[in-house]
PDB file of N, CA and C in Angstrom:
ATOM      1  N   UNK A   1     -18.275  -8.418 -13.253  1.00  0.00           N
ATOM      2  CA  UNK A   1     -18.113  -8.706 -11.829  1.00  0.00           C
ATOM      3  C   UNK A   1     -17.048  -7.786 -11.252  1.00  0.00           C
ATOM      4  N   UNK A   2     -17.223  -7.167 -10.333  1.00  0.00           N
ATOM      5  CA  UNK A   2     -16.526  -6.185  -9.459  1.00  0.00           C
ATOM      6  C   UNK A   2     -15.991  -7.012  -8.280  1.00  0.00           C
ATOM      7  N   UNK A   3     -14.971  -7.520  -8.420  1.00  0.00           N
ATOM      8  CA  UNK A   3     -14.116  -8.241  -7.253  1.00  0.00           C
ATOM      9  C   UNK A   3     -13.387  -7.669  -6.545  1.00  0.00           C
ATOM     10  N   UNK A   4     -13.767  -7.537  -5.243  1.00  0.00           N
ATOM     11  CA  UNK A   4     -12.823  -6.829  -4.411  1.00  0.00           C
ATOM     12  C   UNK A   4     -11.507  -7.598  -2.977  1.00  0.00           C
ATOM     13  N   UNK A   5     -10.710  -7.377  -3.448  1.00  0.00           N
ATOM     14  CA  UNK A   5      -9.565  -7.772  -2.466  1.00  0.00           C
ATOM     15  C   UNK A   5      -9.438  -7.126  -1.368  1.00  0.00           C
ATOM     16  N   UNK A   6      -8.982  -6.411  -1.071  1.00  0.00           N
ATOM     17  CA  UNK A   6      -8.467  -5.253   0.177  1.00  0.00           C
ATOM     18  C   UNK A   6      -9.958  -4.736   0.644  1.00  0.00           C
ATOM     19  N   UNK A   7      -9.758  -5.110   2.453  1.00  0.00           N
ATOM     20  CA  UNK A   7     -10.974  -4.582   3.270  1.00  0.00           C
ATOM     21  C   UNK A   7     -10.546  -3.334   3.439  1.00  0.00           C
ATOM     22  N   UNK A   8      -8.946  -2.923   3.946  1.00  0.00           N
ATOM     23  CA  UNK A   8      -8.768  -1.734   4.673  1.00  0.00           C
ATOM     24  C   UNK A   8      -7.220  -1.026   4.083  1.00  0.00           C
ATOM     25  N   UNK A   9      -6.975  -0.072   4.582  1.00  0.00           N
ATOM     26  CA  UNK A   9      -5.369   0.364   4.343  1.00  0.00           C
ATOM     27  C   UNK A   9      -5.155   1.343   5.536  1.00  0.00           C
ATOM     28  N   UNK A  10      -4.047   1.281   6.166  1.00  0.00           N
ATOM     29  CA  UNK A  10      -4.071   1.981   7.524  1.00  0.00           C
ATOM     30  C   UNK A  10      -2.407   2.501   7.405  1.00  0.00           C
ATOM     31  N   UNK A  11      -2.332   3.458   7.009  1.00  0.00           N
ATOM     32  CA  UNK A  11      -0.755   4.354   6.944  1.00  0.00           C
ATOM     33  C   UNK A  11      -0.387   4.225   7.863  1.00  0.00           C
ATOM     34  N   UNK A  12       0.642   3.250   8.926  1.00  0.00           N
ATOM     35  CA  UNK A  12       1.116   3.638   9.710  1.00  0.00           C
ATOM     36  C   UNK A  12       2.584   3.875  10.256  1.00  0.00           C
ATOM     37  N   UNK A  13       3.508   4.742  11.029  1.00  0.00           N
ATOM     38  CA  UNK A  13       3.992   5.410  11.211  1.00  0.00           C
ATOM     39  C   UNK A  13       5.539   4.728  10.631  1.00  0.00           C
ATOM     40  N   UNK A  14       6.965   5.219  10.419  1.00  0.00           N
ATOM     41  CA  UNK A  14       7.606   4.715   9.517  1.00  0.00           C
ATOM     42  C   UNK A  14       7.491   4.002   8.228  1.00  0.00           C
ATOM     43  N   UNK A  15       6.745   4.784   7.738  1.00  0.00           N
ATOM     44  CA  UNK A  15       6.117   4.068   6.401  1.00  0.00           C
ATOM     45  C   UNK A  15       5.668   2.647   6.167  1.00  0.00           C
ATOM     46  N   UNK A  16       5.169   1.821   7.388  1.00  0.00           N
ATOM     47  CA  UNK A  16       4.629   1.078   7.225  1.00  0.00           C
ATOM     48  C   UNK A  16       3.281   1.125   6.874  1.00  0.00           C
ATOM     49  N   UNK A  17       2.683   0.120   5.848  1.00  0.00           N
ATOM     50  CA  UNK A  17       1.339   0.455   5.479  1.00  0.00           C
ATOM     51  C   UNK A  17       0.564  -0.968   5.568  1.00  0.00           C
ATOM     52  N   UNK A  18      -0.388  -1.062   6.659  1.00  0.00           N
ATOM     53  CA  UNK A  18      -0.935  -2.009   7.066  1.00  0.00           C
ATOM     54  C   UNK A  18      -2.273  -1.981   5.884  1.00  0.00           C
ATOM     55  N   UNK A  19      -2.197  -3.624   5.177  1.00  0.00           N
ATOM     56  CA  UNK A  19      -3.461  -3.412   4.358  1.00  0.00           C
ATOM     57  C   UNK A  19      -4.068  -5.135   4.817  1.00  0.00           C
ATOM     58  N   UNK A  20      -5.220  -4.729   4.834  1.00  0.00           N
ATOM     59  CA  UNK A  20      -5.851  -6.152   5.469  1.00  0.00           C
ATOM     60  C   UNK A  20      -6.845  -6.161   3.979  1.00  0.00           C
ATOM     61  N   UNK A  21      -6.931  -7.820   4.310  1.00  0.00           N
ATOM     62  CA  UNK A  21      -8.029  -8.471   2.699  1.00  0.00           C
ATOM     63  C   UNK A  21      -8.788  -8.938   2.970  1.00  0.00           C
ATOM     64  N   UNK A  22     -10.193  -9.120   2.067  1.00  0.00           N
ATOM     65  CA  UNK A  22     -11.320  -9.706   2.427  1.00  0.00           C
ATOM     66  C   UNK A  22     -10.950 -11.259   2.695  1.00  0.00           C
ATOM     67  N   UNK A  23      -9.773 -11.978   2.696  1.00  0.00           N
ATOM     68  CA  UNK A  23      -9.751 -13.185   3.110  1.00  0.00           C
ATOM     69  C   UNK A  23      -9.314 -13.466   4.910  1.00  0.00           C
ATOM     70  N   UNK A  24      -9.654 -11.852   5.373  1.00  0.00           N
ATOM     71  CA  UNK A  24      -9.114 -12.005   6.685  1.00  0.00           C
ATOM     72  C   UNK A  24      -7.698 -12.152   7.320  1.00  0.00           C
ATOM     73  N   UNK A  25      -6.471 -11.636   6.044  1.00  0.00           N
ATOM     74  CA  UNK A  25      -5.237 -11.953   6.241  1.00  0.00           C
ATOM     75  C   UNK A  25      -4.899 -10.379   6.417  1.00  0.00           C
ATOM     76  N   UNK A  26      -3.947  -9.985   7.162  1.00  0.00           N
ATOM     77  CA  UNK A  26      -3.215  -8.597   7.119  1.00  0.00           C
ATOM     78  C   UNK A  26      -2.022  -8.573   6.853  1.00  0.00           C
ATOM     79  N   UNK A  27      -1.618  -7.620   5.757  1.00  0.00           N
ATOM     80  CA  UNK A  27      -0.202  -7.597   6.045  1.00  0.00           C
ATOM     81  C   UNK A  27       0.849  -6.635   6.077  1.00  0.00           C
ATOM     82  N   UNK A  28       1.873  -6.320   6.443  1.00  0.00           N
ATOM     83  CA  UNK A  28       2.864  -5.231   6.774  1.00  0.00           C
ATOM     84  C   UNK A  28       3.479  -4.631   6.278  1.00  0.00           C
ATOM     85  N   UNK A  29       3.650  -3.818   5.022  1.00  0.00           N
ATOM     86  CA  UNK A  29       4.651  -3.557   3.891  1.00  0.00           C
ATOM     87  C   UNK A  29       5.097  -2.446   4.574  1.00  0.00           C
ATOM     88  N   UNK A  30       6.782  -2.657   4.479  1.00  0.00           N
ATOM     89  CA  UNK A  30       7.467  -1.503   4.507  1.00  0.00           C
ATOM     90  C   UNK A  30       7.794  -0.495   3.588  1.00  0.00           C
ATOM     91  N   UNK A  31       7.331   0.209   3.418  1.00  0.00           N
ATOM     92  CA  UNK A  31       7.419   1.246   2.114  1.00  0.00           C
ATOM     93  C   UNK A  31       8.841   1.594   1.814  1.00  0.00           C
ATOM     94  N   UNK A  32       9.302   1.851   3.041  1.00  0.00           N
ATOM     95  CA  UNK A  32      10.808   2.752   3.328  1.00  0.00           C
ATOM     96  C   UNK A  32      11.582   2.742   2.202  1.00  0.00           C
ATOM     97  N   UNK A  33      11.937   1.222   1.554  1.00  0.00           N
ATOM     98  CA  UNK A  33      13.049   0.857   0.737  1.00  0.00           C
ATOM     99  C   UNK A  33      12.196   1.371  -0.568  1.00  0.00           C
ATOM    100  N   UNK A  34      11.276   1.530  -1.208  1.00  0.00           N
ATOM    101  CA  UNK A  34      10.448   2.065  -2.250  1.00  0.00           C
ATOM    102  C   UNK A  34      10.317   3.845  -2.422  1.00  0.00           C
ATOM    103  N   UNK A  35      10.775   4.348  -1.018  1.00  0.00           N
ATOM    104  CA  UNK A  35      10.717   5.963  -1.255  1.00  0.00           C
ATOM    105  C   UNK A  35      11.657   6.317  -1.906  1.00  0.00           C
ATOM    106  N   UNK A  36      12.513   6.209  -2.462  1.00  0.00           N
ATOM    107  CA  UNK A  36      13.922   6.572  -3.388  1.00  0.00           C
ATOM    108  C   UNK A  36      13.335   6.753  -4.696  1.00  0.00           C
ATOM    109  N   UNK A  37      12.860   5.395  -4.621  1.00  0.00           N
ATOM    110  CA  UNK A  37      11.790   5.435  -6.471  1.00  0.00           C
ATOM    111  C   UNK A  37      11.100   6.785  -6.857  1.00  0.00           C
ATOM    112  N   UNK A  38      11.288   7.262  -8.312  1.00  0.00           N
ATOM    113  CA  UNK A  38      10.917   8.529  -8.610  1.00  0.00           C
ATOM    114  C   UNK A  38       9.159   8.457  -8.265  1.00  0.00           C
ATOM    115  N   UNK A  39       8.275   7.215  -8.846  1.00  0.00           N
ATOM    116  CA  UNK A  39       7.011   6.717  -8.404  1.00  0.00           C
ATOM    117  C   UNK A  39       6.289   7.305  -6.857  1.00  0.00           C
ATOM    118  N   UNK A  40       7.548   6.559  -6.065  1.00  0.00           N
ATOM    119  CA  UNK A  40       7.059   6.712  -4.853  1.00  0.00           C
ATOM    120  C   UNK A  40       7.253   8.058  -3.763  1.00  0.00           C
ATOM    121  N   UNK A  41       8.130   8.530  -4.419  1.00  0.00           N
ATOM    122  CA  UNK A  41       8.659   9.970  -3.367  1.00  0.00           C
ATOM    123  C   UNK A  41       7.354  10.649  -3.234  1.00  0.00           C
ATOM    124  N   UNK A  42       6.614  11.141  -3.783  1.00  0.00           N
ATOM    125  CA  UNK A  42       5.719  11.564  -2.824  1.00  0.00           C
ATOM    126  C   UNK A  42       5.190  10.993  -1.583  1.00  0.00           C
ATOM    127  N   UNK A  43       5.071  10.054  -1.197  1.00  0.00           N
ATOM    128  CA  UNK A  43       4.584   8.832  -0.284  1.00  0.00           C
ATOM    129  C   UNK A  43       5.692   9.819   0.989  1.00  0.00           C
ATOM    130  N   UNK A  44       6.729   9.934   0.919  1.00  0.00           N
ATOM    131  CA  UNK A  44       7.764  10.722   2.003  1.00  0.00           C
ATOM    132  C   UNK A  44       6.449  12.199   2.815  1.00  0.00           C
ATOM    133  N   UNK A  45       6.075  12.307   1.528  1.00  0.00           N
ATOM    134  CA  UNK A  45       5.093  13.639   2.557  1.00  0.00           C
ATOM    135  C   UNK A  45       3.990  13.006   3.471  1.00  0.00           C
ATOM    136  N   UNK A  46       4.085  13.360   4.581  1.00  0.00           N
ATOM    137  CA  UNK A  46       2.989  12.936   5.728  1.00  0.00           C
ATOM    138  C   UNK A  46       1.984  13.114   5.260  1.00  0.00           C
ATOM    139  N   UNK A  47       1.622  14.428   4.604  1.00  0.00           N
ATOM    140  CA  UNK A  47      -0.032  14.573   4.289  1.00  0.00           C
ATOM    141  C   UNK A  47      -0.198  13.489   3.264  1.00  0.00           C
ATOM    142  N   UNK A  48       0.598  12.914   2.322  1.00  0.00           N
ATOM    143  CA  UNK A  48       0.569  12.296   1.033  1.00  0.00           C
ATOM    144  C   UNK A  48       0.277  10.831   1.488  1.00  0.00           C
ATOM    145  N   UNK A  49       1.277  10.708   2.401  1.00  0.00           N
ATOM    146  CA  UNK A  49       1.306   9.297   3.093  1.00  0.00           C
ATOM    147  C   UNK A  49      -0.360   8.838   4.089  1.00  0.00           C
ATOM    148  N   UNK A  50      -0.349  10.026   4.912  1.00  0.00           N
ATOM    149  CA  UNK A  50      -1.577   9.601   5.546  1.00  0.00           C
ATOM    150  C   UNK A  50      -2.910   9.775   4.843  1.00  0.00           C
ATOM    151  N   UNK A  51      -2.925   9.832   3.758  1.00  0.00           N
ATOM    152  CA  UNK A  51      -3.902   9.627   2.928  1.00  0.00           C
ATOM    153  C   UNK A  51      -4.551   8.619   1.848  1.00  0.00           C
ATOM    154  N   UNK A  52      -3.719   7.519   2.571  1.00  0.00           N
ATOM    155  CA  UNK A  52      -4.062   6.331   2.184  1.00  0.00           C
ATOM    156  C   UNK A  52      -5.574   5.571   1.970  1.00  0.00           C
ATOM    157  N   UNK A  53      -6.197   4.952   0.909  1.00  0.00           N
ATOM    158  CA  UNK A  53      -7.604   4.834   0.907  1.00  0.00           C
ATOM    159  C   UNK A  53      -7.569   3.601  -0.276  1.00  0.00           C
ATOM    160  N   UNK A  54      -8.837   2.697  -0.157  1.00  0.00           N
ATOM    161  CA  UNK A  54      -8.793   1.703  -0.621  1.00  0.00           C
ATOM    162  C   UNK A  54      -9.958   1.598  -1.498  1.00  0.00           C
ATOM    163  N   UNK A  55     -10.287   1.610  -2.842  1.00  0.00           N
ATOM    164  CA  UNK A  55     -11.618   0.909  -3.207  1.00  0.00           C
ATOM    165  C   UNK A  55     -11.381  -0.477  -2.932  1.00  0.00           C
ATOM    166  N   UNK A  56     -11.089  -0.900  -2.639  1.00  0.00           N
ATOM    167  CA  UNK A  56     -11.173  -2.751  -2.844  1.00  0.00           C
ATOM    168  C   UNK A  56      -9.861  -3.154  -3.596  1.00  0.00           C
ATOM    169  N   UNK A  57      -9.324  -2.855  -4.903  1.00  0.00           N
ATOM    170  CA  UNK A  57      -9.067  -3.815  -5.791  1.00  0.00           C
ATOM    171  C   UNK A  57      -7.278  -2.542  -5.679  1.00  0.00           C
ATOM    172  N   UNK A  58      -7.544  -0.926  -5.461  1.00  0.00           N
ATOM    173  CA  UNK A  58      -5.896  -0.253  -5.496  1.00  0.00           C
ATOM    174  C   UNK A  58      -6.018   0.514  -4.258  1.00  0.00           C
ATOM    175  N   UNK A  59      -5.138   0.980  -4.207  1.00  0.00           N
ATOM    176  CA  UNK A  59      -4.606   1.954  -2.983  1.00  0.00           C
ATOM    177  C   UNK A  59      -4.061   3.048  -3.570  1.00  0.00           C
ATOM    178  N   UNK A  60      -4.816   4.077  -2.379  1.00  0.00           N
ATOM    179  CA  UNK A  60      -4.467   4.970  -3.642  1.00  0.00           C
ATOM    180  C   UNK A  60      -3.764   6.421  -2.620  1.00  0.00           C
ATOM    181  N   UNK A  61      -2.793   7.090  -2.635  1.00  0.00           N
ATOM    182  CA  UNK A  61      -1.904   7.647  -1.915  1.00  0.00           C
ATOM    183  C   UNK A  61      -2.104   9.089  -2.873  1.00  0.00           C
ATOM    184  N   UNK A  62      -3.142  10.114  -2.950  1.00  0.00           N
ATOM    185  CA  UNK A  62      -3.442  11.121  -4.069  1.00  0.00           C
ATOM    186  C   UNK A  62      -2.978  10.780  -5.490  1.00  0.00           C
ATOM    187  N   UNK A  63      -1.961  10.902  -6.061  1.00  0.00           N
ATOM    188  CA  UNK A  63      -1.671  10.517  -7.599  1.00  0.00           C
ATOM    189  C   UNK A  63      -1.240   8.792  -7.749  1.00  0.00           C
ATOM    190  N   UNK A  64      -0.524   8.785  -6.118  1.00  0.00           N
ATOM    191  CA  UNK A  64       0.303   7.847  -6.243  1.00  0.00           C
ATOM    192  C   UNK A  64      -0.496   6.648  -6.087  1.00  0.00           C
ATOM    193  N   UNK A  65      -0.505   5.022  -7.196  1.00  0.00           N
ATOM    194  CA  UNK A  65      -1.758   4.286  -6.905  1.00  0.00           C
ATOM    195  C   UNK A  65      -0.849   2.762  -6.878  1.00  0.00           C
ATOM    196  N   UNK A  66      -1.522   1.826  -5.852  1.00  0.00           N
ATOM    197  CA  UNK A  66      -0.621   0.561  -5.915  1.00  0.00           C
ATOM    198  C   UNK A  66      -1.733  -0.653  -6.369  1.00  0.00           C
ATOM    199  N   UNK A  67      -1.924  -1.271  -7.169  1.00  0.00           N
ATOM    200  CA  UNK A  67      -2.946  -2.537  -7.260  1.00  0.00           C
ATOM    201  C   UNK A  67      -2.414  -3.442  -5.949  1.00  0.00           C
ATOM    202  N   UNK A  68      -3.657  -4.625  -5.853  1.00  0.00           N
ATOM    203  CA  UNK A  68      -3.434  -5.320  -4.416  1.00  0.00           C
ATOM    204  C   UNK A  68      -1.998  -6.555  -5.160  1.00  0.00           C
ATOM    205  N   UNK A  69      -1.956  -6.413  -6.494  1.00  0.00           N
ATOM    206  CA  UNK A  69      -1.264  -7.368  -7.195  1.00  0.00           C
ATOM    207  C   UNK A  69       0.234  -6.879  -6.778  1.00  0.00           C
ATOM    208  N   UNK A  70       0.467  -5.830  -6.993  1.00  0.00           N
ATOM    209  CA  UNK A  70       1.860  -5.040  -6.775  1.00  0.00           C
ATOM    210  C   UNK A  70       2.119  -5.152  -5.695  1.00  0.00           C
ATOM    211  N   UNK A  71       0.967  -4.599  -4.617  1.00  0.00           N
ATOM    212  CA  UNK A  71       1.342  -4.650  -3.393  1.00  0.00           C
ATOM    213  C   UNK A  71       2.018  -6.281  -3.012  1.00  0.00           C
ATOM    214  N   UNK A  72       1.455  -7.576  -3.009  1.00  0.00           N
ATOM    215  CA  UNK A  72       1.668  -8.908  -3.143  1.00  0.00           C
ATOM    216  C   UNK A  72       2.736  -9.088  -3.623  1.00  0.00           C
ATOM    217  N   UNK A  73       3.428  -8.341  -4.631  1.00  0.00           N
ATOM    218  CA  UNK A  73       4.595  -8.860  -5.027  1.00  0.00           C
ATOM    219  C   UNK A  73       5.594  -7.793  -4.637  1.00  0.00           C
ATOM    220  N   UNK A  74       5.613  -6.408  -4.245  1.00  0.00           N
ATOM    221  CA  UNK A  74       6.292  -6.043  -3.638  1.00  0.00           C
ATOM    222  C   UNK A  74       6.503  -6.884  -1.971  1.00  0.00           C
ATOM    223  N   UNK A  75       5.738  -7.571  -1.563  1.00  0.00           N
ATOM    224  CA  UNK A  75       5.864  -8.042   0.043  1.00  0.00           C
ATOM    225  C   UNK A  75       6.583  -9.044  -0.345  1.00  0.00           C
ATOM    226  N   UNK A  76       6.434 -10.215  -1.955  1.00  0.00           N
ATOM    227  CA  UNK A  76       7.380 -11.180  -1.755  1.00  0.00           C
ATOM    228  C   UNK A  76       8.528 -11.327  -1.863  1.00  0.00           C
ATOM    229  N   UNK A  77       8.883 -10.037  -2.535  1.00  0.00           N
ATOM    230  CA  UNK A  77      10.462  -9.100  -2.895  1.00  0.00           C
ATOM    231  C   UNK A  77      11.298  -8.904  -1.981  1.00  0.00           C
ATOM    232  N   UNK A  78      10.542  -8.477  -0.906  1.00  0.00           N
ATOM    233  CA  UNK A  78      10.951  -7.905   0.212  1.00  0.00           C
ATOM    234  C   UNK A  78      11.700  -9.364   0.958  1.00  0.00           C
ATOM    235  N   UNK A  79      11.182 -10.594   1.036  1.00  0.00           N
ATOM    236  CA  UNK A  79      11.738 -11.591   1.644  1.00  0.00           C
ATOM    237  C   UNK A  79      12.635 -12.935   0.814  1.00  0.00           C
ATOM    238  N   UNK A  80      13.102 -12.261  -1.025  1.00  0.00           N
ATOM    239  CA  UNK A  80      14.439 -12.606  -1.356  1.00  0.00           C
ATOM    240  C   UNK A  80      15.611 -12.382  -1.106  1.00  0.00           C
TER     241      UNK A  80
END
């Protein structure tokens, strides 16, 4: 079974990255505090950043890849 989470991913501007889910919920991750990470510095390049794309289940930023699981727990991080 091929289960898919994430409808969409939409790079938008201050490194926010809008990703909406097949349960009809959207939500707002700020990347900003994650660009320092050796992982994430590419994400700082515009072309890198606006190349955000979703099969369903990761996100994928050219090398750089986030599962919808990470993403979820990076957002609940964000509000300890």
């Amino acid at each position: 079974m091929n289960r898919r989470y994430l409808t969409a991913v939409t790079p938008l501007p201050d490194y926010i990255l809008q990703v909406d889910f097949v349960s009809g919920s959207r939500l707002l991750l700020d990347m900003k505090p994650h660009l320092d990470k050796i992982r994430f510095r590419p994400l700082a390049d515009a072309r890198v950043w606006n190349s955000a794309v979703t099969n369903g289940i990761f996100v994928r930023f050219g090398d750089v890849e986030l599962s919808h699981d990470e993403i979820l727990t990076m957002a609940e991080q964000a509000y300890e």
